[in-house]
Protein backbone atom coordinates (compact mmCIF):
# COMPACT_ATOMS: atom_id res chain seq x y z
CA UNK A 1 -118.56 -24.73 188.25
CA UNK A 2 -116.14 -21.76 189.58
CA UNK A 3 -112.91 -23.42 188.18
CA UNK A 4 -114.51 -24.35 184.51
CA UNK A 5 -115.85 -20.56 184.85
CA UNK A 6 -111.92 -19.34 185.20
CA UNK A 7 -110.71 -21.41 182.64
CA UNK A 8 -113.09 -20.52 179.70
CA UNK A 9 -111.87 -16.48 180.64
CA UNK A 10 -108.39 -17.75 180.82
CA UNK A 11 -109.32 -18.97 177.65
CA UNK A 12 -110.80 -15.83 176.08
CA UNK A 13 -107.55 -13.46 177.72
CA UNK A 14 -105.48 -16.59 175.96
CA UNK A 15 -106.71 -15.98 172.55
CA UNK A 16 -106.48 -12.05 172.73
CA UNK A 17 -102.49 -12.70 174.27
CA UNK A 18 -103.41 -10.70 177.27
CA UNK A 19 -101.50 -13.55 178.86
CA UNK A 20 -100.73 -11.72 182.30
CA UNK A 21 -104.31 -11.92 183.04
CA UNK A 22 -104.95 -15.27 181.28
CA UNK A 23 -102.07 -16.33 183.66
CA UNK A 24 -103.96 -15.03 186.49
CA UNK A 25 -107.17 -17.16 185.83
CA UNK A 26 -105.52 -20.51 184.86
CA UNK A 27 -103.74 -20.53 188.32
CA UNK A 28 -106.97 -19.95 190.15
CA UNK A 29 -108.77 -22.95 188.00
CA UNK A 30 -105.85 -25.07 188.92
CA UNK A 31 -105.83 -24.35 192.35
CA UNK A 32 -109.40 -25.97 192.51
CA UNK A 33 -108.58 -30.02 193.78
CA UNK A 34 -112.57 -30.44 191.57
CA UNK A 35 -111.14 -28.81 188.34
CA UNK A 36 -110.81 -31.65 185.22
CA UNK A 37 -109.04 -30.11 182.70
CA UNK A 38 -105.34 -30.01 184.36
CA UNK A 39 -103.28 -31.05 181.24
CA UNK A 40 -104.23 -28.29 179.25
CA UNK A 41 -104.70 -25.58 181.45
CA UNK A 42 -101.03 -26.25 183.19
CA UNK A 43 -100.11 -26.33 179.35
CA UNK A 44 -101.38 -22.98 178.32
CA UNK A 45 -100.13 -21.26 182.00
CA UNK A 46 -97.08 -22.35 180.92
CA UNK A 47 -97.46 -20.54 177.29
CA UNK A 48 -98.59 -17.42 179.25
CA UNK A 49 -95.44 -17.46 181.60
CA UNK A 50 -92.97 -17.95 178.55
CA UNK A 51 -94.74 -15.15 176.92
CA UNK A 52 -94.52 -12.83 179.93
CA UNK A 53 -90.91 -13.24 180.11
CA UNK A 54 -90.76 -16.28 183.03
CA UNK A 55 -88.93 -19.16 180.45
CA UNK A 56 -87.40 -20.83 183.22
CA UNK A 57 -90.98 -21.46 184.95
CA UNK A 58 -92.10 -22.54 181.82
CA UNK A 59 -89.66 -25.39 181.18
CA UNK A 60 -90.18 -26.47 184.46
CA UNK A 61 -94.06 -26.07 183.78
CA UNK A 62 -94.16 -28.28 180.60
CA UNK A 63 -91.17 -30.90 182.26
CA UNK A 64 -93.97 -31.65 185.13
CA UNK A 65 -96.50 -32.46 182.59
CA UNK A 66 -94.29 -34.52 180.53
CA UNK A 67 -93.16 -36.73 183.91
CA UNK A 68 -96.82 -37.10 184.39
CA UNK A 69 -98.85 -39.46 182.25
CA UNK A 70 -102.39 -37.95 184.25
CA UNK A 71 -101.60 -34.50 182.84
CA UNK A 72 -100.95 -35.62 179.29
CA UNK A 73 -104.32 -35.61 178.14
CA UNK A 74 -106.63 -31.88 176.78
CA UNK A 75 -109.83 -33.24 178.01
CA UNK A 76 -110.66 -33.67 181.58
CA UNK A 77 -111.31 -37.53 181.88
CA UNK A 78 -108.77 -39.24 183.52
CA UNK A 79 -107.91 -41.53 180.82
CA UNK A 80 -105.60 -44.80 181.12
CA UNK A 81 -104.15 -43.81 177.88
CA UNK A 82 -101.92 -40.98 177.23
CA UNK A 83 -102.58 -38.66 173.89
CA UNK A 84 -99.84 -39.22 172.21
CA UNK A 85 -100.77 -35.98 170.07
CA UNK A 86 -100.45 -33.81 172.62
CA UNK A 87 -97.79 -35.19 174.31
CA UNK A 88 -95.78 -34.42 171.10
CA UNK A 89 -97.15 -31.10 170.92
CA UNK A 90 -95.79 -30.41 174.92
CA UNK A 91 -92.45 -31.98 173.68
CA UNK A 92 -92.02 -29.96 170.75
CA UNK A 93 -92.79 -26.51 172.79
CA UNK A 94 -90.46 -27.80 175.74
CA UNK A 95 -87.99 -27.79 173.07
CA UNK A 96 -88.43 -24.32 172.16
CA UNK A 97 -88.52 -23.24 175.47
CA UNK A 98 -85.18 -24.97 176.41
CA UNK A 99 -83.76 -23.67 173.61
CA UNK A 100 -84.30 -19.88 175.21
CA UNK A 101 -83.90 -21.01 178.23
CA UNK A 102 -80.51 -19.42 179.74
CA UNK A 103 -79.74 -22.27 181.82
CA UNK A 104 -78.97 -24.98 178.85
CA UNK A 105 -76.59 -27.97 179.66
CA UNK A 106 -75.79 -31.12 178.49
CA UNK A 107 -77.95 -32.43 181.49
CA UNK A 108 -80.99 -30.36 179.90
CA UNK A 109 -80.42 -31.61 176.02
CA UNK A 110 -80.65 -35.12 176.93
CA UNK A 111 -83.85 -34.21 179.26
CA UNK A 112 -85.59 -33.11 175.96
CA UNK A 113 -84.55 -36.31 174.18
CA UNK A 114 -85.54 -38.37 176.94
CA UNK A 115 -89.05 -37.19 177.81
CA UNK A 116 -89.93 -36.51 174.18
CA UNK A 117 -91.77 -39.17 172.54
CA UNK A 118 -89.89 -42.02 170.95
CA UNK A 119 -90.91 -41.11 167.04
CA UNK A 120 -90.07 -37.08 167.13
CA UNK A 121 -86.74 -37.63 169.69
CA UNK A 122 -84.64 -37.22 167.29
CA UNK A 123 -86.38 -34.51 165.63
CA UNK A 124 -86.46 -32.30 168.48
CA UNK A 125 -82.84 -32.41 169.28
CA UNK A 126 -82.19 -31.90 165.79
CA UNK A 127 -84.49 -28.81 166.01
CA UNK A 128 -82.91 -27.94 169.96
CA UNK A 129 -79.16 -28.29 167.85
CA UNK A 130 -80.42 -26.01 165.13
CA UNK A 131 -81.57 -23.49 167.45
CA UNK A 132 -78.97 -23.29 169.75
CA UNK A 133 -76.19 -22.70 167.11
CA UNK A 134 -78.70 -19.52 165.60
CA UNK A 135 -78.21 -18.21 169.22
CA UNK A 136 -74.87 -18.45 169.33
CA UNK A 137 -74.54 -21.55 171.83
CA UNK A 138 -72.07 -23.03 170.13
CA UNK A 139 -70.47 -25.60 172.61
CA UNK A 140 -74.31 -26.86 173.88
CA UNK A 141 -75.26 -27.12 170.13
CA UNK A 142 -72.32 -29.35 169.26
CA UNK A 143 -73.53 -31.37 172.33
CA UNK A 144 -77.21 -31.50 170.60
CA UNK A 145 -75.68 -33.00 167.32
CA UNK A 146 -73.08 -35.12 168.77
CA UNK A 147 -76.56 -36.84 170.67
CA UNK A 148 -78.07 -37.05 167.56
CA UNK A 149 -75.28 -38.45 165.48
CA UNK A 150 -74.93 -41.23 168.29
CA UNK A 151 -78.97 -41.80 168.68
CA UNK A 152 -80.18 -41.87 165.27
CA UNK A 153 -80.08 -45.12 162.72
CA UNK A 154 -80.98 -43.17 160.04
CA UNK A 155 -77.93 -42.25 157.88
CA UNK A 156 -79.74 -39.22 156.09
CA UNK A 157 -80.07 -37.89 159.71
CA UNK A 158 -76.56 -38.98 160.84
CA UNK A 159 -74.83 -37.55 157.62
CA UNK A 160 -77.16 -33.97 158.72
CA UNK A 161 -75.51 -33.85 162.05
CA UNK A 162 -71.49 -34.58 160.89
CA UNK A 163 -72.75 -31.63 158.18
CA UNK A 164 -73.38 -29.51 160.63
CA UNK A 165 -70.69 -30.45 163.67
CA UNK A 166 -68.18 -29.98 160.49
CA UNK A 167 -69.44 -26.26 160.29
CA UNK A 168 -69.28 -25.51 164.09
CA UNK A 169 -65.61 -26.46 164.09
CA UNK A 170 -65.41 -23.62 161.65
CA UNK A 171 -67.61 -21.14 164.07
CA UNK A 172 -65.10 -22.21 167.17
CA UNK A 173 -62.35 -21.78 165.31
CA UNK A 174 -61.30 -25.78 165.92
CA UNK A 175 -60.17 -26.00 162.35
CA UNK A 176 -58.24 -29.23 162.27
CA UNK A 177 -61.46 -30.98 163.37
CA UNK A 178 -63.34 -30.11 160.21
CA UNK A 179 -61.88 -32.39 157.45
CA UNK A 180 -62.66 -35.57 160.25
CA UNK A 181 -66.42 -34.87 160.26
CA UNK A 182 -66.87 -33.79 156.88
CA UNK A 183 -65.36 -37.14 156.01
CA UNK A 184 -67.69 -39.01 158.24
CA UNK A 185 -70.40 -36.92 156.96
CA UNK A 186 -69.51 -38.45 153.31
CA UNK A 187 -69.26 -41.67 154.02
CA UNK A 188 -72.84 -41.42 155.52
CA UNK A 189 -73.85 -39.58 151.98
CA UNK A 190 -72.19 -42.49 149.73
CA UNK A 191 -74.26 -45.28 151.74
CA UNK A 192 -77.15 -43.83 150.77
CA UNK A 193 -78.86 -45.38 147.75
CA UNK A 194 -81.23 -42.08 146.95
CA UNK A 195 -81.80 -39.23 149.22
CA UNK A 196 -84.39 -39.29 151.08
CA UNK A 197 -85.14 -35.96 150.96
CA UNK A 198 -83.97 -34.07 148.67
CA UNK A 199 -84.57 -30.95 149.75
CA UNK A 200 -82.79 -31.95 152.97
CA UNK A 201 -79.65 -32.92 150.36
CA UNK A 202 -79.83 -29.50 148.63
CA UNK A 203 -79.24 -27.71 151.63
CA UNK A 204 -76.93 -29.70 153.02
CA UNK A 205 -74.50 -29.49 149.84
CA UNK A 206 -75.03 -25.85 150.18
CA UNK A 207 -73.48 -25.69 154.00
CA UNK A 208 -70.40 -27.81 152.87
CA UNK A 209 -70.31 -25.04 149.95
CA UNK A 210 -70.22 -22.67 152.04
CA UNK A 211 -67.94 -24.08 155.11
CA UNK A 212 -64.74 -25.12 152.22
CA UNK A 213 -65.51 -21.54 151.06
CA UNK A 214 -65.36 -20.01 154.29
CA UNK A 215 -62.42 -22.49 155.06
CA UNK A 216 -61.06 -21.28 151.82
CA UNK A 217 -60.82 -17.40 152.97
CA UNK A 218 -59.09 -18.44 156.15
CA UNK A 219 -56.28 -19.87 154.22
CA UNK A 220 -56.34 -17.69 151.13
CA UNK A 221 -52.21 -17.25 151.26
CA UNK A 222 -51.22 -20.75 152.65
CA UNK A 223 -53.98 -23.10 151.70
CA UNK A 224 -53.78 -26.38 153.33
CA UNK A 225 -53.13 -29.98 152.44
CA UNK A 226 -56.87 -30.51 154.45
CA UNK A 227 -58.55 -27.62 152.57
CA UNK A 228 -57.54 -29.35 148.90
CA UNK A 229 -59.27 -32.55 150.95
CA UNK A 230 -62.34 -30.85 151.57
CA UNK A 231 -62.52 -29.54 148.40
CA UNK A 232 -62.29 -33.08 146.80
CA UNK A 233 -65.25 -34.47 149.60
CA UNK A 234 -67.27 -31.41 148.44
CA UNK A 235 -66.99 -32.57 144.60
CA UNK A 236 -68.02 -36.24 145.08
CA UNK A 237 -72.09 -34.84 146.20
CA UNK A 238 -71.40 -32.20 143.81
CA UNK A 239 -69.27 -32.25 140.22
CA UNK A 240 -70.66 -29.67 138.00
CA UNK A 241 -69.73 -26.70 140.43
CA UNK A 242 -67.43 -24.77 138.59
CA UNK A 243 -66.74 -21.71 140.34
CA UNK A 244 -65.89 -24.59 143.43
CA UNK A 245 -63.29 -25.93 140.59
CA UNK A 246 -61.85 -22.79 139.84
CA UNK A 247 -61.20 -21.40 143.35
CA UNK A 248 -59.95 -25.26 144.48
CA UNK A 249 -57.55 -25.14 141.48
CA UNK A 250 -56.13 -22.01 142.57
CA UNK A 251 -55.69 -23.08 145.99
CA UNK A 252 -54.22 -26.25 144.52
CA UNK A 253 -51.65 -24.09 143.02
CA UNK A 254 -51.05 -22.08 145.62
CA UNK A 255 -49.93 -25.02 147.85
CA UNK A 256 -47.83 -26.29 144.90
CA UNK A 257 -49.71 -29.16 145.01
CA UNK A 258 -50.36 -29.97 141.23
């Protein structure tokens, strides 16, 4: 009765993102012991308090469903069986809500790959590592990709993470670090019969571009004997780049290394 009553308009406030008030009235349906629904209305109160500005509440919010297999479920019967679907849909938004969470530690990163399903684990770090470097968490996103290089048996995915760990010794300035994951990175790439993905490839070849180039600017007077290396790892995934050539010859020169 009363409590399905407050969900539906907690519902209705949902959809228009008046989510201070749609706050308001999944609190009171949860506060009924009678009311069914629990999964999905703790689910959406925690959608409301992330978009009102509480993220903290709401990782904690979405962490207490995930712990709990009788909250993993939209409807209200209290199934045996957790939905896997929207179990992966809590996981995925407990990502992004870690993500912006202020408080992000090791401790949390391996939280999100521990309570996320087994098939999108890897995913979601990947995503978590992603994020966290585009906010400028630098340190916690090497963390997320060192997890994922470790976890993962897929090479495509390993060879992703070395890609990117390469480019965040760039970021922290941790230059003689670079050349021993790019080379990790390309021994991943040469075990691989085809890519997988090739649009995953493209953009990959385009951040080790763009990292010797980077690398390149750094060193434009004394060009180092690790530079020329990256240079030549950067040519095996990719020969016909010729402006690559030209500015790699120079630097060749420049170091007097003919």
């Amino acid at each position: 009765g009363t409590a399905e009553a407050q969900f539906s308009l907690a519902e209705i406030y949902f959809k228009q993102r008046n989510f201070a008030s749609a706050k308001t009235y999944y609190q009171q349906a949860l506060n009924n012991s009678q009311f069914a629904r629990r999964g999905l209305a703790s689910f959406r109160l925690a959608w409301c308090q992330y978009n009102t500005g509480a993220v903290s509440k709401a990782v904690q919010g979405l962490e207490t469903i995930l712990n709990d297999p009788k909250l993993l479920t939209r409807g209200g019967e209290n199934l045996v069986n957790v939905d896997q679907d929207f179990k992966a849909e809590v996981a995925k938004d407990y990502t992004v809500f870690m993500a912006h969470s202020s408080q992000i530690s090791l401790a949390a990163i391996q939280k999100v790959y521990k309570l996320s399903p087994n098939k999108s684990r890897i995913e979601n770090v990947s995503f978590l590592a992603k994020e966290l470097e585009r906010l400028g968490q630098i340190e916690q996103a090497q963390q997320a990709w060192e997890l994922v290089v470790r976890e993962t048996s897929d090479p495509q995915i390993r060879m992703e993470g070395l890609v990117y760990l390469a480019g965040l010794q760039m970021k922290c300035s941790q230059k003689e670090k670079i050349l021993p994951y790019l080379k990790r990175a390309l021994r991943n790439w040469a075990s691989l019969q085809s890519c997988k993905n090739q649009r995953v490839c493209d953009e990959l070849k385009k951040r080790i571009r763009a990292l010797v180039f980077d690398w390149n600017r750094t060193e434009k007077k004394n060009p180092s004997a690790s530079l020329l290396e990256a240079y030549e790892g950067y040519f095996t995934v990719e020969s016909t780049d010729r402006e690559a050539y030209e500015l790699a010859s120079q630097a060749a020169i420049q170091a007097k290394d003919y």
